[in-house]
Each structure stands twice: as C-alpha cells, then as structure tokens.
C-alpha atoms as a PDB file:
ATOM      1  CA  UNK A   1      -3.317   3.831  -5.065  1.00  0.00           C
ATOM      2  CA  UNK A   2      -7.101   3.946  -5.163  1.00  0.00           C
ATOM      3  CA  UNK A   3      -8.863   3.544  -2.166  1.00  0.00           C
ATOM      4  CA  UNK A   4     -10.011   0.090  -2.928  1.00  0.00           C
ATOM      5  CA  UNK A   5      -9.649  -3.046  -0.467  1.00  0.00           C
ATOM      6  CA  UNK A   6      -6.549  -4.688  -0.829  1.00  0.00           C
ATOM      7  CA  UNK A   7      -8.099  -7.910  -0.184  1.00  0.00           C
ATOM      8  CA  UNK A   8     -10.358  -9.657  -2.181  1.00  0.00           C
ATOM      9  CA  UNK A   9     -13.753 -11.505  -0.266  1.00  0.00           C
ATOM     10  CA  UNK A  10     -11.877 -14.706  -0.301  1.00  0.00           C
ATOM     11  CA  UNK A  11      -8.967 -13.816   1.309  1.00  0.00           C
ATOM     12  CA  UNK A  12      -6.468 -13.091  -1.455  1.00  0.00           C
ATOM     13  CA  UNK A  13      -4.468 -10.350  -2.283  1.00  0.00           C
ATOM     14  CA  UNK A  14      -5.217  -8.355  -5.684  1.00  0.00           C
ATOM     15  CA  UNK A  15      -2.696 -10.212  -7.921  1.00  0.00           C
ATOM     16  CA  UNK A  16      -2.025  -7.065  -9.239  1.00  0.00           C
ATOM     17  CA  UNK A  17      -0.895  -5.378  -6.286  1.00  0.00           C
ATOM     18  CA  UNK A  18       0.996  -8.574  -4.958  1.00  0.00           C
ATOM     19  CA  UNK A  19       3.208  -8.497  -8.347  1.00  0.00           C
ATOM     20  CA  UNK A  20       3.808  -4.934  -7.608  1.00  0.00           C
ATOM     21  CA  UNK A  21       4.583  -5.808  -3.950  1.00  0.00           C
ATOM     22  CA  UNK A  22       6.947  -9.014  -4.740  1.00  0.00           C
ATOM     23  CA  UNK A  23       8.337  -6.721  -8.278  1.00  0.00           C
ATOM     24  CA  UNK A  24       9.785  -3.826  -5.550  1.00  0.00           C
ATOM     25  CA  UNK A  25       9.905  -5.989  -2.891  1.00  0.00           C
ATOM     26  CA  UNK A  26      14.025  -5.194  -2.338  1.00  0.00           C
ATOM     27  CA  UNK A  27      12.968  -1.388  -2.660  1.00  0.00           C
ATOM     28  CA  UNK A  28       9.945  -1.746   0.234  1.00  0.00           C
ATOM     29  CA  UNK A  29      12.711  -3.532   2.521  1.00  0.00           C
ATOM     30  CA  UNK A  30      15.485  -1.096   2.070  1.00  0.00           C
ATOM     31  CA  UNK A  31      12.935   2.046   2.673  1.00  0.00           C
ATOM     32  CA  UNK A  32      12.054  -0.017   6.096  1.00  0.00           C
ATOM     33  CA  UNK A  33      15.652  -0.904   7.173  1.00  0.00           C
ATOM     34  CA  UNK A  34      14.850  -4.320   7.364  1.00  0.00           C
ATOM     35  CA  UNK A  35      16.238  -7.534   5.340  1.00  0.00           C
ATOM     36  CA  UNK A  36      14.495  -8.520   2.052  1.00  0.00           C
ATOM     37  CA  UNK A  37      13.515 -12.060   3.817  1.00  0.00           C
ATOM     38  CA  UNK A  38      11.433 -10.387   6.677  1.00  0.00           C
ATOM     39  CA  UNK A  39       8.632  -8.874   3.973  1.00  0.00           C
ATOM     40  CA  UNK A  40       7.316 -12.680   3.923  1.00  0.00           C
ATOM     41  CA  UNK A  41       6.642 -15.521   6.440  1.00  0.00           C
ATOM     42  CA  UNK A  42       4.853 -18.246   5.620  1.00  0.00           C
ATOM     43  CA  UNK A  43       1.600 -18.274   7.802  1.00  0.00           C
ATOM     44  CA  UNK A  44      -0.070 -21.640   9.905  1.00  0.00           C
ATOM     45  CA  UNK A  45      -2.576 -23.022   8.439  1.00  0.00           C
ATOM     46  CA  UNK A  46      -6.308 -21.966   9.390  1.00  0.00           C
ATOM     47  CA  UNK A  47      -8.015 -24.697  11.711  1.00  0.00           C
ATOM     48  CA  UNK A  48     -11.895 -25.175  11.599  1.00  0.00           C
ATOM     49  CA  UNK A  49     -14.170 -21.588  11.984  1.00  0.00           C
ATOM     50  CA  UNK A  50     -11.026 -19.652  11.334  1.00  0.00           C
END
C-alpha cells in the first residue's frame, strides 16, 4: 500500500481500504491466530472534547 494515512481528517477509515479489510477479514484473522470476531469491537461512544 501507498504510504498514505489510513484515516481520513474526520475520523473515518478510507472506505476503500475498510472493504479490503472486512473482504479478507477471515484471511487477516487466520494469519494472526486469532478468531474472526476479535478483528472488530464496537467502540464507546466519544463524550464532549474527545
């Protein structure tokens, strides 16, 4: 991959490289040795000057 930032200004990943993250998703997990379910977790919600 290029060396741009993965993350956009607002926050958000590069829709393209999240489909290619969620598309080998089973792949990533099996090259780490962990279960597909650990790649995501949903995060808490920002509070006020986060």
């Amino acid at each position: 991959m290029s060396g741009e930032a993965w993350v956009r200004p607002q926050g958000v990943l590069d829709p393209e490289r999240h489909a290619a993250l969620i598309a080998n998703r089973e792949s990533i997990a099996r090259d780490a040795g962990i279960p597909v379910h650990l790649l995501w977790q949903k995060l808490p919600a920002l509070v006020a000057g986060e």
